[in-house]
C-alpha atoms as a PDB file:
ATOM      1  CA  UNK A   1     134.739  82.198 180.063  1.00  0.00           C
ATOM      2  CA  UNK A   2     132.430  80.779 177.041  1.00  0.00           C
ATOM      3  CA  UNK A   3     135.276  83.119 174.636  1.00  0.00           C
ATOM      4  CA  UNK A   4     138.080  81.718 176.289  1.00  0.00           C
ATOM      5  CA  UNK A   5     137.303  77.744 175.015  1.00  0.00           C
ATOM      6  CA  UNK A   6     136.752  79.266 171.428  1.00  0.00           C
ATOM      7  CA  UNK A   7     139.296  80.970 171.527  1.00  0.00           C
ATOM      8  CA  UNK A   8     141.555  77.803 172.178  1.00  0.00           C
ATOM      9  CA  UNK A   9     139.539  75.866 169.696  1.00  0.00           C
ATOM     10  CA  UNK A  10     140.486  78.529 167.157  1.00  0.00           C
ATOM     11  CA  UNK A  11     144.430  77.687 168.195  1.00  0.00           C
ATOM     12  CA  UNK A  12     143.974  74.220 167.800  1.00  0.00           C
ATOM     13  CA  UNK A  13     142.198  74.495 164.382  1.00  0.00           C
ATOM     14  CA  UNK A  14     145.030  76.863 163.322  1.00  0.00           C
ATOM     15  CA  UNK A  15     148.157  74.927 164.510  1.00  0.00           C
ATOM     16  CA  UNK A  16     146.682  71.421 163.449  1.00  0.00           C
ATOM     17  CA  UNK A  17     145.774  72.745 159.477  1.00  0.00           C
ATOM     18  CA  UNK A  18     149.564  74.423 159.510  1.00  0.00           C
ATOM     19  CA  UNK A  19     150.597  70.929 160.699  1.00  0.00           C
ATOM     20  CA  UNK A  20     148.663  69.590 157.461  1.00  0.00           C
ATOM     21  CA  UNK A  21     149.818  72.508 155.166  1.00  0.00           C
ATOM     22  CA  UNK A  22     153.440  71.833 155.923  1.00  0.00           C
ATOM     23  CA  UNK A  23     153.326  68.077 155.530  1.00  0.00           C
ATOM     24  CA  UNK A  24     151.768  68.598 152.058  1.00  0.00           C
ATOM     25  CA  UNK A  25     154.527  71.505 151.198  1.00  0.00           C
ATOM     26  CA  UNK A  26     157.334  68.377 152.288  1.00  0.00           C
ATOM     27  CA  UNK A  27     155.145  66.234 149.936  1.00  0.00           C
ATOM     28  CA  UNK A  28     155.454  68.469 147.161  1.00  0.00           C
ATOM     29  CA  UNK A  29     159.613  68.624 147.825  1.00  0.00           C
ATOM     30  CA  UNK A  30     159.663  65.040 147.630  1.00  0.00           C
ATOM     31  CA  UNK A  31     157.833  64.514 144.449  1.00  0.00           C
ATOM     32  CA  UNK A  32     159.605  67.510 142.947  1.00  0.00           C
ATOM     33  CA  UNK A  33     162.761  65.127 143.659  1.00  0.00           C
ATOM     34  CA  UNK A  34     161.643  62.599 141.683  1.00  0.00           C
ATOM     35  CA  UNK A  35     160.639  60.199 144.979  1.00  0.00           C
ATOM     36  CA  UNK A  36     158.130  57.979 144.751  1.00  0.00           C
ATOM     37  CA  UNK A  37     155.688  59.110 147.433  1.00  0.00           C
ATOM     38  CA  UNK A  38     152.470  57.569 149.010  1.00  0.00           C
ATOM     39  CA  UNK A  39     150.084  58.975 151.611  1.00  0.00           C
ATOM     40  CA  UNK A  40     148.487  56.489 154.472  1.00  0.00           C
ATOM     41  CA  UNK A  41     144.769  56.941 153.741  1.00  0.00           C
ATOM     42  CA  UNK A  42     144.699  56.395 157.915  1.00  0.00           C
ATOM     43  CA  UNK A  43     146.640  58.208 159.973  1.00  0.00           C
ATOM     44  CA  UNK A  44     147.994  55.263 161.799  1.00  0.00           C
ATOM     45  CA  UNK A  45     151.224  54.649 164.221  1.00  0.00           C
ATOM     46  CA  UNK A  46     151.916  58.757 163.493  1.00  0.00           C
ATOM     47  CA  UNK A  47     153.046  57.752 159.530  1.00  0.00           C
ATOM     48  CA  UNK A  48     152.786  60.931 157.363  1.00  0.00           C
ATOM     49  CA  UNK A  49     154.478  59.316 153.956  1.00  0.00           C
ATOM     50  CA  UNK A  50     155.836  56.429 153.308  1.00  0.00           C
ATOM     51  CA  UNK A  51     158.727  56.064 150.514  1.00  0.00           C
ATOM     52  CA  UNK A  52     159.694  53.331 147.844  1.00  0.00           C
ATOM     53  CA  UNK A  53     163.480  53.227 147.676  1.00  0.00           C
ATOM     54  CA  UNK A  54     165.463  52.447 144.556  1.00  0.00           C
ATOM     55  CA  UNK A  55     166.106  48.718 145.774  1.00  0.00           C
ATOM     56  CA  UNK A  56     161.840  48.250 146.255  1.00  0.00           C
ATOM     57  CA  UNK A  57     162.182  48.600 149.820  1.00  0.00           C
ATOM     58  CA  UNK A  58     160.150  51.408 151.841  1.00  0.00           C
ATOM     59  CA  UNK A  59     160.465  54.253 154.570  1.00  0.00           C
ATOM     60  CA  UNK A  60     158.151  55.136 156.513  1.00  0.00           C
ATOM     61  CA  UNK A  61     158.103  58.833 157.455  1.00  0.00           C
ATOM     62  CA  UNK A  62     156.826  61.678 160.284  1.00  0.00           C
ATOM     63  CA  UNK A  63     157.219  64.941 159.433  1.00  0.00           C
ATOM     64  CA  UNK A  64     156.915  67.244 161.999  1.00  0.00           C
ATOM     65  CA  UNK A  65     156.281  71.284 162.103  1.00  0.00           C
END
């Protein structure tokens, strides 16, 4: 039984740092495309990025794997 909960501890670990590995490898994209990028130092309200526009107004983004 004791194997069983580390076993889904392991999952969660796994799929939560995949989460974090694609959101950085969206990142990357995004600066590669000249955006201007910033990262919440919080994870607040589920924002992942959030993007200055050309006209100085911003987008807040999710990204989602």
């Amino acid at each position: 039984m004791r194997d069983t909960k580390i076993k889904k501890s392991k999952s969660f670990r796994s799929n939560a740092s995949f989460g974090k590995r694609i959101e950085f490898y969206i990142i990357g994209l995004m600066l590669k495309e000249g955006l201007d990028v910033y990262i919440p130092m919080v994870d607040d309200d589920a924002i992942d990025v959030v993007v200055k526009k050309p006209n100085d107004s911003f987008v807040e983004v999710q990204i989602k794997a």
